[in-house]
N, C-alpha and C. Protein backbone atom coordinates (compact mmCIF):
# COMPACT_ATOMS: atom_id res chain seq x y z
N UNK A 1 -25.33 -69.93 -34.75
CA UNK A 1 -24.40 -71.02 -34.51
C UNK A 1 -22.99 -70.52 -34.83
N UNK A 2 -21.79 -70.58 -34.05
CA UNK A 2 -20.70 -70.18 -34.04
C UNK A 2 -20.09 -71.22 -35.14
N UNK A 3 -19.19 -70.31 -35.77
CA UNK A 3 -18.64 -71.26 -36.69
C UNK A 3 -17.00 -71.03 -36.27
N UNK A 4 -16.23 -72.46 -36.91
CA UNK A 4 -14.81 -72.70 -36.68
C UNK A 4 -14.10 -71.40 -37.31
N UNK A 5 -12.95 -71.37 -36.89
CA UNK A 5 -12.07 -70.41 -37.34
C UNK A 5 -11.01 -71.21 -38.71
N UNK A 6 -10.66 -70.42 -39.48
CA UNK A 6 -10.03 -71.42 -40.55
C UNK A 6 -9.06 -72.15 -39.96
N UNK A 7 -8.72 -73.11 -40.76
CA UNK A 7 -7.83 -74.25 -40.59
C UNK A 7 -6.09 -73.31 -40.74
N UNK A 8 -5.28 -73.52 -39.70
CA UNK A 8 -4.31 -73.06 -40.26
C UNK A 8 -2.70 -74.15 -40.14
N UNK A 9 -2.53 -73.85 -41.28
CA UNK A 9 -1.28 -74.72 -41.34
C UNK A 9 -0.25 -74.72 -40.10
N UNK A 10 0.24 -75.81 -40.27
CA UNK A 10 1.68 -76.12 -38.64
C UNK A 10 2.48 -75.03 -39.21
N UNK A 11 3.18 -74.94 -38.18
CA UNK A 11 4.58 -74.15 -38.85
C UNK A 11 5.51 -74.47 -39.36
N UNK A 12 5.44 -76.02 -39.48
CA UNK A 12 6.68 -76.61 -40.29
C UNK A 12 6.34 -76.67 -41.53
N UNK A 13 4.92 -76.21 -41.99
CA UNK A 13 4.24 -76.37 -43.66
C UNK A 13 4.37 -75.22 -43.72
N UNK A 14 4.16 -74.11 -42.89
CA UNK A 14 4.45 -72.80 -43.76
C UNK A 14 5.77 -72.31 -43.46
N UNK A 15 6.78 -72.97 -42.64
CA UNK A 15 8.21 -72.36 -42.97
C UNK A 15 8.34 -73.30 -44.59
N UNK A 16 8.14 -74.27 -44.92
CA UNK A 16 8.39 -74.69 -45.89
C UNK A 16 7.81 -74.21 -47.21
N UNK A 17 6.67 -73.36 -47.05
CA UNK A 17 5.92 -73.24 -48.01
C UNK A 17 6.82 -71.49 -48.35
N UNK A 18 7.26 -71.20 -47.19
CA UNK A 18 8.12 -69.41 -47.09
C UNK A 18 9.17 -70.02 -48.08
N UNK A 19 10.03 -70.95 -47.84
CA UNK A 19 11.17 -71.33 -48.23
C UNK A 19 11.00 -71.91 -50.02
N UNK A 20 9.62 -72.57 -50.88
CA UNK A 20 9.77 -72.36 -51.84
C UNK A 20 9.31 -71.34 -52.42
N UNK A 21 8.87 -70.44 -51.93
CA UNK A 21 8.02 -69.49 -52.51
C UNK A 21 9.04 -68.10 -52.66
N UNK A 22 9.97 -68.12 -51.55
CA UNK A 22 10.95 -66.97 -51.47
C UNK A 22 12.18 -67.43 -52.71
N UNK A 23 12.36 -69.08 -52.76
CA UNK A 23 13.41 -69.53 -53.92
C UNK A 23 13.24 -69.17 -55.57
N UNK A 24 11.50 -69.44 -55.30
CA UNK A 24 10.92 -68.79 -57.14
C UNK A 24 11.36 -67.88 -57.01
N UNK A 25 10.79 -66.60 -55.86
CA UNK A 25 11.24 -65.28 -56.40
C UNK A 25 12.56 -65.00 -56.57
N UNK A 26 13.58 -65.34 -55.48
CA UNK A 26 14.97 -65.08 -55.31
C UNK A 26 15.71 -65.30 -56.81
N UNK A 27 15.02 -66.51 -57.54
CA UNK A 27 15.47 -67.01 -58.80
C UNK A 27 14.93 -66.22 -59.68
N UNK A 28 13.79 -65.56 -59.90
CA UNK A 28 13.03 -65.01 -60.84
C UNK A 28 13.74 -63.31 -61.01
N UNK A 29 12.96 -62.93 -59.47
CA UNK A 29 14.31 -61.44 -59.50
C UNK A 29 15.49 -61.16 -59.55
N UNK A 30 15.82 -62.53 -58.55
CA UNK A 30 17.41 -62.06 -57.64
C UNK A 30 17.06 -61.73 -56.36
N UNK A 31 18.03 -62.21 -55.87
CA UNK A 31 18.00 -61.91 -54.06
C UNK A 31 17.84 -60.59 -53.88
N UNK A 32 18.64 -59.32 -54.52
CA UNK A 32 18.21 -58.27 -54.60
C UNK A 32 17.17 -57.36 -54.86
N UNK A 33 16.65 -57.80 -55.63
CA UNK A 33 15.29 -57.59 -56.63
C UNK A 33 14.46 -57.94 -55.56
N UNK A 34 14.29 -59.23 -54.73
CA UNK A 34 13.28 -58.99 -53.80
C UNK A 34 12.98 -58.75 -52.45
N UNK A 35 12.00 -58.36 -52.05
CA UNK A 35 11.80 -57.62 -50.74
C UNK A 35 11.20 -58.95 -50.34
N UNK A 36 11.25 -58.69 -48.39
CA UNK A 36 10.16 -59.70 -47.86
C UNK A 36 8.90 -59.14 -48.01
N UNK A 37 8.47 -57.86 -48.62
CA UNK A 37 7.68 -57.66 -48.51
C UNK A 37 6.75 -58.82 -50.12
N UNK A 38 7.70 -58.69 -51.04
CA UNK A 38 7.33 -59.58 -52.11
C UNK A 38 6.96 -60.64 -51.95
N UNK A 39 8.05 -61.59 -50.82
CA UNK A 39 7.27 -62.92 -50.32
C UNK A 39 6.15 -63.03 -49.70
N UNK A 40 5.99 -62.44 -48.36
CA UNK A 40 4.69 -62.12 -47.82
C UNK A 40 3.93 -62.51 -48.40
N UNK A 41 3.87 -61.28 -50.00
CA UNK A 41 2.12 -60.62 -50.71
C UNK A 41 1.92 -62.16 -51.36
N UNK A 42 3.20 -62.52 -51.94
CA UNK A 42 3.03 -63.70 -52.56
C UNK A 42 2.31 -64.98 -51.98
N UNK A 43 2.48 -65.30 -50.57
CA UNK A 43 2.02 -66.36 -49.80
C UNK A 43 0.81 -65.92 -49.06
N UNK A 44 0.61 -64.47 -49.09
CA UNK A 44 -0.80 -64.27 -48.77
C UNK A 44 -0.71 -63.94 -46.87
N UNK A 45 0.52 -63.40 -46.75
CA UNK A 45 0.64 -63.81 -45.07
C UNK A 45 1.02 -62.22 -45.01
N UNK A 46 1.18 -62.33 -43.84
CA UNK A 46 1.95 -60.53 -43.76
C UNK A 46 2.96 -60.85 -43.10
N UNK A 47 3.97 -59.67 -43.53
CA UNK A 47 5.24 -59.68 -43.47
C UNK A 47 5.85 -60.22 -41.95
N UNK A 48 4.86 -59.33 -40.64
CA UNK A 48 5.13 -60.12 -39.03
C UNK A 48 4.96 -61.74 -38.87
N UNK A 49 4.09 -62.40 -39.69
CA UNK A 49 4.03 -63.89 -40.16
C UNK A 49 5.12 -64.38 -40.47
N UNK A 50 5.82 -63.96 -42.01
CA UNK A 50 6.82 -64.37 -42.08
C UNK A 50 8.50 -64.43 -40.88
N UNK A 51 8.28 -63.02 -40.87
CA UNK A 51 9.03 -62.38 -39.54
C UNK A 51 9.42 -63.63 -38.15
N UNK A 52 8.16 -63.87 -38.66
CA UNK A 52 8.14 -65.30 -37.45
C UNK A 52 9.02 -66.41 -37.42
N UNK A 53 8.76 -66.87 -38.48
CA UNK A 53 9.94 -67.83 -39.06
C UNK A 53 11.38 -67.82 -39.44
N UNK A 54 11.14 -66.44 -40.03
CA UNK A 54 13.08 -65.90 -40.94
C UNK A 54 12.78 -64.34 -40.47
N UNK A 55 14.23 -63.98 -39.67
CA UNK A 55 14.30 -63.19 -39.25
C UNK A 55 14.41 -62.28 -40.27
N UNK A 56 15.04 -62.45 -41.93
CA UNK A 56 14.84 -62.03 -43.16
C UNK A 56 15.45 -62.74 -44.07
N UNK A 57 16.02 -61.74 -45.12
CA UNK A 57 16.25 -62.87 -46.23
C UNK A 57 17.29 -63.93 -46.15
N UNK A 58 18.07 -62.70 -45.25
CA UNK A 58 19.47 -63.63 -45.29
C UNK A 58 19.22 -64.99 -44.83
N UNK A 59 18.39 -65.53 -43.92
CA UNK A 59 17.95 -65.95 -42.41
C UNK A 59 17.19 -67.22 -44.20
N UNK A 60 16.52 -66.78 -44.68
CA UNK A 60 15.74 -67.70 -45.90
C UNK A 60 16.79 -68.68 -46.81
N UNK A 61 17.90 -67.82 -46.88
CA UNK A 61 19.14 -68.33 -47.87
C UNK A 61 19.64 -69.34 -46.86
N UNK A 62 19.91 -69.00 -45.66
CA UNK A 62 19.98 -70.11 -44.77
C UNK A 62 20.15 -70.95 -44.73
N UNK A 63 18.93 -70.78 -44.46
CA UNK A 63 17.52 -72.30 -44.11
C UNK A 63 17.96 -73.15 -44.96
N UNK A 64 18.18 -72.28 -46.91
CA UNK A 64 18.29 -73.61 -47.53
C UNK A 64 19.43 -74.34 -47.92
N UNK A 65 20.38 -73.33 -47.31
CA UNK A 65 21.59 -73.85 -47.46
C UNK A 65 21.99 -74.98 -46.26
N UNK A 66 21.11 -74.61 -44.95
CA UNK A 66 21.04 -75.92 -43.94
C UNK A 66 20.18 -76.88 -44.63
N UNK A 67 19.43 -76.90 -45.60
CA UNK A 67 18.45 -78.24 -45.83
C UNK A 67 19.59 -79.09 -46.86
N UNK A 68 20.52 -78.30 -47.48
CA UNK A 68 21.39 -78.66 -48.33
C UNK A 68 22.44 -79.55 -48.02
N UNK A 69 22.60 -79.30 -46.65
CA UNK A 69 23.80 -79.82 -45.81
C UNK A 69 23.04 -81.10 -45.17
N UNK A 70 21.81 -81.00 -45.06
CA UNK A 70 21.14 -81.95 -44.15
C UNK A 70 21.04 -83.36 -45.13
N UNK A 71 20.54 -82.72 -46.65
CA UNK A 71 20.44 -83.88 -47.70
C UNK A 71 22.39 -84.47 -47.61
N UNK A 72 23.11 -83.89 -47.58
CA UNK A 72 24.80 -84.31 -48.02
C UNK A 72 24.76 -85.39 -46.58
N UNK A 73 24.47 -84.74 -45.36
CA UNK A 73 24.87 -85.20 -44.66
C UNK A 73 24.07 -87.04 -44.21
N UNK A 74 22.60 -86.90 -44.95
CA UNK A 74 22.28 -87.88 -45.05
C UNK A 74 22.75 -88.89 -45.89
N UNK A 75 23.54 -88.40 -46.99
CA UNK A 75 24.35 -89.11 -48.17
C UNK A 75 25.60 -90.13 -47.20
N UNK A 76 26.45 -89.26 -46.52
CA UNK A 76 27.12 -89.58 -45.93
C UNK A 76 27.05 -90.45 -44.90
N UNK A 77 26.30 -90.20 -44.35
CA UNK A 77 25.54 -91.48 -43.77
C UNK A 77 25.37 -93.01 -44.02
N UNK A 78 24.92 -92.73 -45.17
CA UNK A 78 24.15 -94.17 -46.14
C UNK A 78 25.78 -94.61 -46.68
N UNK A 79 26.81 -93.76 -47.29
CA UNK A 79 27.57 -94.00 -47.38
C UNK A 79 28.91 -94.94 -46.40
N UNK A 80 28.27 -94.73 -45.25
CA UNK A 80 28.91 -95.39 -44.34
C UNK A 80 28.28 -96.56 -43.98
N UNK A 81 27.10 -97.13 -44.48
CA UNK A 81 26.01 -97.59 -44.41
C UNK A 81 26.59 -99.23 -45.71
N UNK A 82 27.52 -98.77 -46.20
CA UNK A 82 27.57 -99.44 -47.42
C UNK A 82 28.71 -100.19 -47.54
N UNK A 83 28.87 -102.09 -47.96
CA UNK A 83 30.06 -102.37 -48.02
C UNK A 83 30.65 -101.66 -48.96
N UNK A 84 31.88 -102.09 -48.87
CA UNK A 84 33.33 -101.25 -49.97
C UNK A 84 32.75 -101.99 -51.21
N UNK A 85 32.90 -101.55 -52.28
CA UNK A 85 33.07 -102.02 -53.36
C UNK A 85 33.28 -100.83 -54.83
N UNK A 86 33.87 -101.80 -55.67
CA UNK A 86 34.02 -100.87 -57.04
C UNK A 86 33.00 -99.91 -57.50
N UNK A 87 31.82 -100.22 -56.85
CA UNK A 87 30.59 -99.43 -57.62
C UNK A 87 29.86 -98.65 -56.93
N UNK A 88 30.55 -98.54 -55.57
CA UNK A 88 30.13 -97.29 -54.62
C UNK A 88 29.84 -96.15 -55.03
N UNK A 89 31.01 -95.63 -55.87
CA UNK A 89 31.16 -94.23 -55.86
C UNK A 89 30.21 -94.15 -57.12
N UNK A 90 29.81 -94.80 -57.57
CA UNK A 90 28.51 -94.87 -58.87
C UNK A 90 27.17 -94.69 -58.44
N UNK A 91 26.87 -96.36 -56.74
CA UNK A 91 25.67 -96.22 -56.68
C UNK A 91 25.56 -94.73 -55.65
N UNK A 92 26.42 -93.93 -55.46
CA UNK A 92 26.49 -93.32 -54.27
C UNK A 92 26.42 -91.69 -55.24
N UNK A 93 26.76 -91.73 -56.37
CA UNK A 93 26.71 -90.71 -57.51
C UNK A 93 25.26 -90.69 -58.16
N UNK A 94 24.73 -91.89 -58.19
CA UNK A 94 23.62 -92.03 -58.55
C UNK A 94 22.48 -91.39 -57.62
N UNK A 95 22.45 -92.17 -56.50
CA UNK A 95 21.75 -91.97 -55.75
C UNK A 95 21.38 -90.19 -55.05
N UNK A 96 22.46 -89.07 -55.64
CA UNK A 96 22.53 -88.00 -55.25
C UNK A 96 21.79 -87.54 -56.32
N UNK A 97 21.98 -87.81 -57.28
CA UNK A 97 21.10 -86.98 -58.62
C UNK A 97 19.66 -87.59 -59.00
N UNK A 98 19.47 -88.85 -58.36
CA UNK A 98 18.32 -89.55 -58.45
C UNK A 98 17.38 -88.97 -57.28
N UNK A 99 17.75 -88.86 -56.23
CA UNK A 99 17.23 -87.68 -55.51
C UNK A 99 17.12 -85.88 -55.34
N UNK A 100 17.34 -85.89 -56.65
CA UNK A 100 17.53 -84.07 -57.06
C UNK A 100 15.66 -84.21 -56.99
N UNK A 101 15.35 -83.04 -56.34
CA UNK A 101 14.11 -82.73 -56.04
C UNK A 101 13.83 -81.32 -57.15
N UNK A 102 12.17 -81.45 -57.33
CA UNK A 102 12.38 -79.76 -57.90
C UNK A 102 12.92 -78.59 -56.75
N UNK A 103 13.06 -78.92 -55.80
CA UNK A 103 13.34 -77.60 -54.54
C UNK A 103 14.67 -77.44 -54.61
N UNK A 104 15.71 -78.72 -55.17
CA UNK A 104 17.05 -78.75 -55.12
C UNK A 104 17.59 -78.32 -56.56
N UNK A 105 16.27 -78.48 -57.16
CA UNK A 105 16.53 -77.53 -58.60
C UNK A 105 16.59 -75.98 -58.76
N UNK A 106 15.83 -75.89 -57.99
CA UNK A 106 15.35 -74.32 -57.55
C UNK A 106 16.73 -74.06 -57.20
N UNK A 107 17.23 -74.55 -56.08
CA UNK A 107 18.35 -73.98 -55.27
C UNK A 107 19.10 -73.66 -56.23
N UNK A 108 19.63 -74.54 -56.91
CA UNK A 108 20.66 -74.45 -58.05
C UNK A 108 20.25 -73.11 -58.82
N UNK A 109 19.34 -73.41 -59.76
CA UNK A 109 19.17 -72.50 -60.74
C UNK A 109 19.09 -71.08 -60.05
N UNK A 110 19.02 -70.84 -58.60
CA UNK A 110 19.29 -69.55 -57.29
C UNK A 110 20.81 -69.43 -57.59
N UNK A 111 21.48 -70.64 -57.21
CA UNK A 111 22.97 -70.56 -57.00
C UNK A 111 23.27 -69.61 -58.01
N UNK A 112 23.44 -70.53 -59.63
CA UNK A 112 23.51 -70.16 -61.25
C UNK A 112 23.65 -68.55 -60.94
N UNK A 113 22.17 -68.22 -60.53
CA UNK A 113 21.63 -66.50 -61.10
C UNK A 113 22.14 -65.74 -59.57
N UNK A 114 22.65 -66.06 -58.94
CA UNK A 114 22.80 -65.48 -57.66
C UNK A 114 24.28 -65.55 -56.93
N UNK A 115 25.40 -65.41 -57.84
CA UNK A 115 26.75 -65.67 -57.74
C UNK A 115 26.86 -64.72 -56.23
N UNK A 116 26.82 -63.62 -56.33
CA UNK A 116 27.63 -63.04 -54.73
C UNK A 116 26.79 -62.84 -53.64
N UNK A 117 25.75 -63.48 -54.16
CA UNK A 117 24.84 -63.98 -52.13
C UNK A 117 25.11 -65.66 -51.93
N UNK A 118 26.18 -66.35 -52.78
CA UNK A 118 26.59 -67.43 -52.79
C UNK A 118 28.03 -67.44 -52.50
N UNK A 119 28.81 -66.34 -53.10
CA UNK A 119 30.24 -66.28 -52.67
C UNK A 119 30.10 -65.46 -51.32
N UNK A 120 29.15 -64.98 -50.79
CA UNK A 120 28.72 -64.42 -49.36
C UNK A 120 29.07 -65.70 -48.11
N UNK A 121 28.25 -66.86 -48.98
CA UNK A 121 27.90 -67.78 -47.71
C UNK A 121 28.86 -69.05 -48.04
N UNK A 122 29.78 -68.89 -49.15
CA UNK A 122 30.60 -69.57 -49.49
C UNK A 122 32.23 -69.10 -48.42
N UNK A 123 32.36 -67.80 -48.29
CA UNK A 123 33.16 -67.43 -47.37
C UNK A 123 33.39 -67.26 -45.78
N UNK A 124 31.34 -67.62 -45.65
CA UNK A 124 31.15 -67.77 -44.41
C UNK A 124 30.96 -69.34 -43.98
N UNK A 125 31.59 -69.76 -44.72
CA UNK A 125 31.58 -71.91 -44.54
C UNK A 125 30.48 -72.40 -45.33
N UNK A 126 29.83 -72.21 -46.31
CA UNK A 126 28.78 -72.36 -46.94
C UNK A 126 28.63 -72.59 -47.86
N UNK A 127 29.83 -73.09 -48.46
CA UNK A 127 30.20 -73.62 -49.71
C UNK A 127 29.86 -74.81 -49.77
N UNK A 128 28.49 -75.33 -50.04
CA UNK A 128 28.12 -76.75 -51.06
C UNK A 128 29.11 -77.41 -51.68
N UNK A 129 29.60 -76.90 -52.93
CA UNK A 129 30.58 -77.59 -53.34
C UNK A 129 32.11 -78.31 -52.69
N UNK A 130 32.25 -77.81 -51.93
CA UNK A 130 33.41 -77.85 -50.84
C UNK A 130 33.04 -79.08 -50.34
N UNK A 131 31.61 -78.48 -49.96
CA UNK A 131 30.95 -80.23 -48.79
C UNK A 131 31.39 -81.48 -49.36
N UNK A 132 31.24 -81.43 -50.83
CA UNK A 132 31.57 -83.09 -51.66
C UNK A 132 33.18 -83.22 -51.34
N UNK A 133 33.55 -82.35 -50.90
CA UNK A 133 35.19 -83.26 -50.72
C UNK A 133 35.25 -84.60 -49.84
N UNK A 134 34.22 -84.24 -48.53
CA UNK A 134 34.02 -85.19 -47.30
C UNK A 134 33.32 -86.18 -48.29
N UNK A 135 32.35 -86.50 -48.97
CA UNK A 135 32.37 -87.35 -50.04
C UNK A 135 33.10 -88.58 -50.45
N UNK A 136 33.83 -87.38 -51.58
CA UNK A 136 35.24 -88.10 -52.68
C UNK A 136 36.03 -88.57 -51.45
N UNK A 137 36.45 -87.90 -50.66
CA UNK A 137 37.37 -88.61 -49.64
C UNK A 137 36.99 -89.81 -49.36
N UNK A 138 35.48 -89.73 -48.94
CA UNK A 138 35.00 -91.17 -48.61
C UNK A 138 35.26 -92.68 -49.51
N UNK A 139 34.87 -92.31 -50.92
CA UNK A 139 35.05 -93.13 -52.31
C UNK A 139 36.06 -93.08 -53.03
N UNK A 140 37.01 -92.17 -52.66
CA UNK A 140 38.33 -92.52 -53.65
C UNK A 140 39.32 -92.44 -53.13
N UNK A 141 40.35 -93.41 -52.99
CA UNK A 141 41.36 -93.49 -52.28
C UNK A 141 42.39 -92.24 -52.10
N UNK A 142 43.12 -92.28 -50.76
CA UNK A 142 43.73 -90.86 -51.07
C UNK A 142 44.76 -90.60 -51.95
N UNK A 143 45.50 -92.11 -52.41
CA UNK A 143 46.53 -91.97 -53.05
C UNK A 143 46.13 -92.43 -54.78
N UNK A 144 44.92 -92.33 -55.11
CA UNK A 144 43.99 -92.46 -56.49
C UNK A 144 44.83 -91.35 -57.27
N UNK A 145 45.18 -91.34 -59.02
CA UNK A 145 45.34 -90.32 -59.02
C UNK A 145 44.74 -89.07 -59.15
N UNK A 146 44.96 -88.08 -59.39
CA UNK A 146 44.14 -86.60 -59.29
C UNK A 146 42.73 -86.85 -59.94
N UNK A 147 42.61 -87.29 -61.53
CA UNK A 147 42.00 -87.39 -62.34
C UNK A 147 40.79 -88.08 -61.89
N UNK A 148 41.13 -89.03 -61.10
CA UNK A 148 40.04 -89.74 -60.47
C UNK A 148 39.10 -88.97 -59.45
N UNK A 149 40.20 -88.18 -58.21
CA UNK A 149 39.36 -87.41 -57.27
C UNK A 149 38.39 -86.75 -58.66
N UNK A 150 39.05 -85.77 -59.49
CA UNK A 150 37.90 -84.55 -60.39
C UNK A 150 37.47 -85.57 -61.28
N UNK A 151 37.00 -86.49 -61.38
CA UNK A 151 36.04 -87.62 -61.72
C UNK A 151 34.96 -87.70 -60.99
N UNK A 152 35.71 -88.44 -59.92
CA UNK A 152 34.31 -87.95 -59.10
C UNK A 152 33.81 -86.86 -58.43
N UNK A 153 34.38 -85.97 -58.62
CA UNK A 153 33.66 -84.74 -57.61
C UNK A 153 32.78 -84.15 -59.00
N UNK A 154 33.42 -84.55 -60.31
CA UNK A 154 32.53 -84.42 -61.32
C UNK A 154 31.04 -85.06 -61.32
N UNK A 155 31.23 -86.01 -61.09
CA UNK A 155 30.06 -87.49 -61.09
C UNK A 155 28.68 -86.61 -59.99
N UNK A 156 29.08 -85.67 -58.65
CA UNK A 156 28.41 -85.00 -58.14
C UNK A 156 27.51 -83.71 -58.71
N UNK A 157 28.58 -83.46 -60.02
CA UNK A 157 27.81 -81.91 -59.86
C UNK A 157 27.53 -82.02 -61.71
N UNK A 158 27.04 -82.72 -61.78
CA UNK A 158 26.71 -83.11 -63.67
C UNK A 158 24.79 -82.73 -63.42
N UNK A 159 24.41 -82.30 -62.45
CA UNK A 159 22.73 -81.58 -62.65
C UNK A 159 23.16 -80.79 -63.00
N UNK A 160 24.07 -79.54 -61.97
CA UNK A 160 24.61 -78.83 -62.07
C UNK A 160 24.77 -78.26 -63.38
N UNK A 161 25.51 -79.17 -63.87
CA UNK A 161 25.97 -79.16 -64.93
C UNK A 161 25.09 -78.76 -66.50
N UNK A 162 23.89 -79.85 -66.19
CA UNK A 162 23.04 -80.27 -67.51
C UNK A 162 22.43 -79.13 -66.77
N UNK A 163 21.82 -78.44 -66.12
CA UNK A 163 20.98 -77.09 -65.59
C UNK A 163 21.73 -76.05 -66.80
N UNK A 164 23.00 -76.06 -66.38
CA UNK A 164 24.13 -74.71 -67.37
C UNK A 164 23.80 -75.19 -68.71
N UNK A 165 24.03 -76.14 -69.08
CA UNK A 165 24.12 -76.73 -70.82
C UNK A 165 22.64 -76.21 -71.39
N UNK A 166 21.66 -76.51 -70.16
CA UNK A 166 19.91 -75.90 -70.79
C UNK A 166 19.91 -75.17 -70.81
N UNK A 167 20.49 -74.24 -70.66
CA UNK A 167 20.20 -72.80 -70.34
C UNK A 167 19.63 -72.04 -72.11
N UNK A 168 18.67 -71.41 -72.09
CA UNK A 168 18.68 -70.80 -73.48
C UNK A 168 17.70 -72.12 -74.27
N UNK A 169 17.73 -72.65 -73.40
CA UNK A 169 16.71 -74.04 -74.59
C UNK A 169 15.40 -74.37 -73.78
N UNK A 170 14.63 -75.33 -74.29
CA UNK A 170 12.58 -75.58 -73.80
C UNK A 170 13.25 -77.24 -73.00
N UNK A 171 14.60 -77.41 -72.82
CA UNK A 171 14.58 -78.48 -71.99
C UNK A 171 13.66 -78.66 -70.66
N UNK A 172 13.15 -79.66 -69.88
CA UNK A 172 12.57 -80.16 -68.91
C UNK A 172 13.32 -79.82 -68.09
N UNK A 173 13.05 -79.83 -67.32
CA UNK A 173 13.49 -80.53 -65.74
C UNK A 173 13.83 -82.49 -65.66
N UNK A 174 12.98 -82.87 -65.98
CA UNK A 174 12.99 -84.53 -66.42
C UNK A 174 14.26 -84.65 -67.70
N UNK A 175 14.46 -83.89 -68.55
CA UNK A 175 15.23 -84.36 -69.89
C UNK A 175 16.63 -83.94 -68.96
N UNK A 176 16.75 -82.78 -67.96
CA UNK A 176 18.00 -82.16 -67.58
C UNK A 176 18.60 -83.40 -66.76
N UNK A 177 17.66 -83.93 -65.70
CA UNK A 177 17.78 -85.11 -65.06
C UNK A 177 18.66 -86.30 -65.57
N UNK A 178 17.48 -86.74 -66.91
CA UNK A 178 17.82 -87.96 -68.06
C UNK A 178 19.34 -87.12 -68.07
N UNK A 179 19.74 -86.38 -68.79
CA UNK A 179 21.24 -85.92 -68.92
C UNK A 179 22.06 -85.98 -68.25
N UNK A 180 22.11 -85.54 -66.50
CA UNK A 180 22.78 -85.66 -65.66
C UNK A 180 22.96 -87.22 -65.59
N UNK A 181 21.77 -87.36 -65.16
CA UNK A 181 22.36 -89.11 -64.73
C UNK A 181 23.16 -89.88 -65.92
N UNK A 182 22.89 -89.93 -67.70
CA UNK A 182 23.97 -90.56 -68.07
C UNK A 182 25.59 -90.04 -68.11
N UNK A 183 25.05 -88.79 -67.48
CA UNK A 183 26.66 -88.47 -67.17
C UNK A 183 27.23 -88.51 -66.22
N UNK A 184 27.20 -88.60 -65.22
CA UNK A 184 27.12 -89.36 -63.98
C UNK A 184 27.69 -91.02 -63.58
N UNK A 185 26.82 -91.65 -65.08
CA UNK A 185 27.17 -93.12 -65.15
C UNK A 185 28.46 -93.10 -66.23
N UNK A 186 28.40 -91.98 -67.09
CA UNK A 186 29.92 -91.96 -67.94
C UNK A 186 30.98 -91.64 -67.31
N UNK A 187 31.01 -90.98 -65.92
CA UNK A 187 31.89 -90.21 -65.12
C UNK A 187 32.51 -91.73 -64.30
N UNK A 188 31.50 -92.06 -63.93
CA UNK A 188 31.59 -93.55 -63.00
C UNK A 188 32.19 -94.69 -63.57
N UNK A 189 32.22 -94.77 -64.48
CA UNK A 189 32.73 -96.02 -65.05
C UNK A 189 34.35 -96.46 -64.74
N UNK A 190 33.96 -97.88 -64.64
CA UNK A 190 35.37 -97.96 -64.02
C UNK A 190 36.69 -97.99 -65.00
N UNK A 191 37.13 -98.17 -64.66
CA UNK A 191 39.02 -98.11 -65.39
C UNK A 191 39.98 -98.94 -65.09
């Protein structure tokens, strides 16, 4: 009796499954430190598999720097989505760090350990941080003063933030979170 051939995943589960699996390592070694051949062995695929999906690493850094843009750009969205009010730029600060994923943790703690394959794609328009200007523009008036814009562009990057402050300590992922967000809501408060 002939039997089935294994089950194999879509390709949208294993580009996704390439994309956290290449972020551990990228974070663990360094972008340098690893080969595609490392991801591959790691996911159990061979390297023409991967090949398939990311033309290589650079092609991986990408990807997640487009999934990065895709989460902002959905922000922006919802943001337009929303009457005006005093507590926008709070529920709209909130709502970015309340959706920090472990994959968007990963990214970060990549960013952190991976400064010039970030000032790479930062010079090639790929600067994340940059993106929150279209943001703050949105929530704070243009003629607000300064303190307010770096208020809130603060209020954005306080994971960021509590990620750097853990560094060297047995903090969570959940306690880094708890941290960001009351700072976030201390950043927000009105005046």
């Amino acid at each position: 009796m002939p039997t089935e051939p294994p089950s194999r995943r879509p390709g949208s589960e294993t580009r996704a499954e390439i994309l956290r699996v290449a972020l551990e390592l990228f974070t663990a070694r360094g972008y340098e430190g690893t080969s595609i051949r490392d991801i591959a062995e790691a996911l159990g695929i061979t390297k023409s598999s991967l090949y398939y999906h990311f033309a290589g690493k650079e092609a991986i850094i990408r990807a997640l720097v487009d999934d990065r843009r895709d989460e902002l750009d959905a922000l922006l969205a919802w943001i337009d989505e929303q009457p005006p009010g005093p507590d926008l730029l709070r529920r709209t600060a909130l709502r970015w760090v309340d959706a920090t994923s472990p994959q968007r943790i990963r990214g970060m703690r990549f960013a952190h350990a991976n400064r010039p394959m970030m000032q790479k794609l930062a010079d090639e328009g790929g600067d994340i941080r940059t993106w929150f200007d279209e943001v703050v523009a949105r929530l704070v008036p243009a003629d607000a003063p300064r303190t307010e814009t770096l208020r809130a562009r603060m209020a954005f990057d306080t994971v960021s933030a509590a990620l750097f402050a853990a560094l060297g300590t047995d903090a969570t992922e959940a306690e880094v979170l708890q941290a960001a967000r009351a700072a976030t809501i201390a950043l927000t408060e009105p005046r």
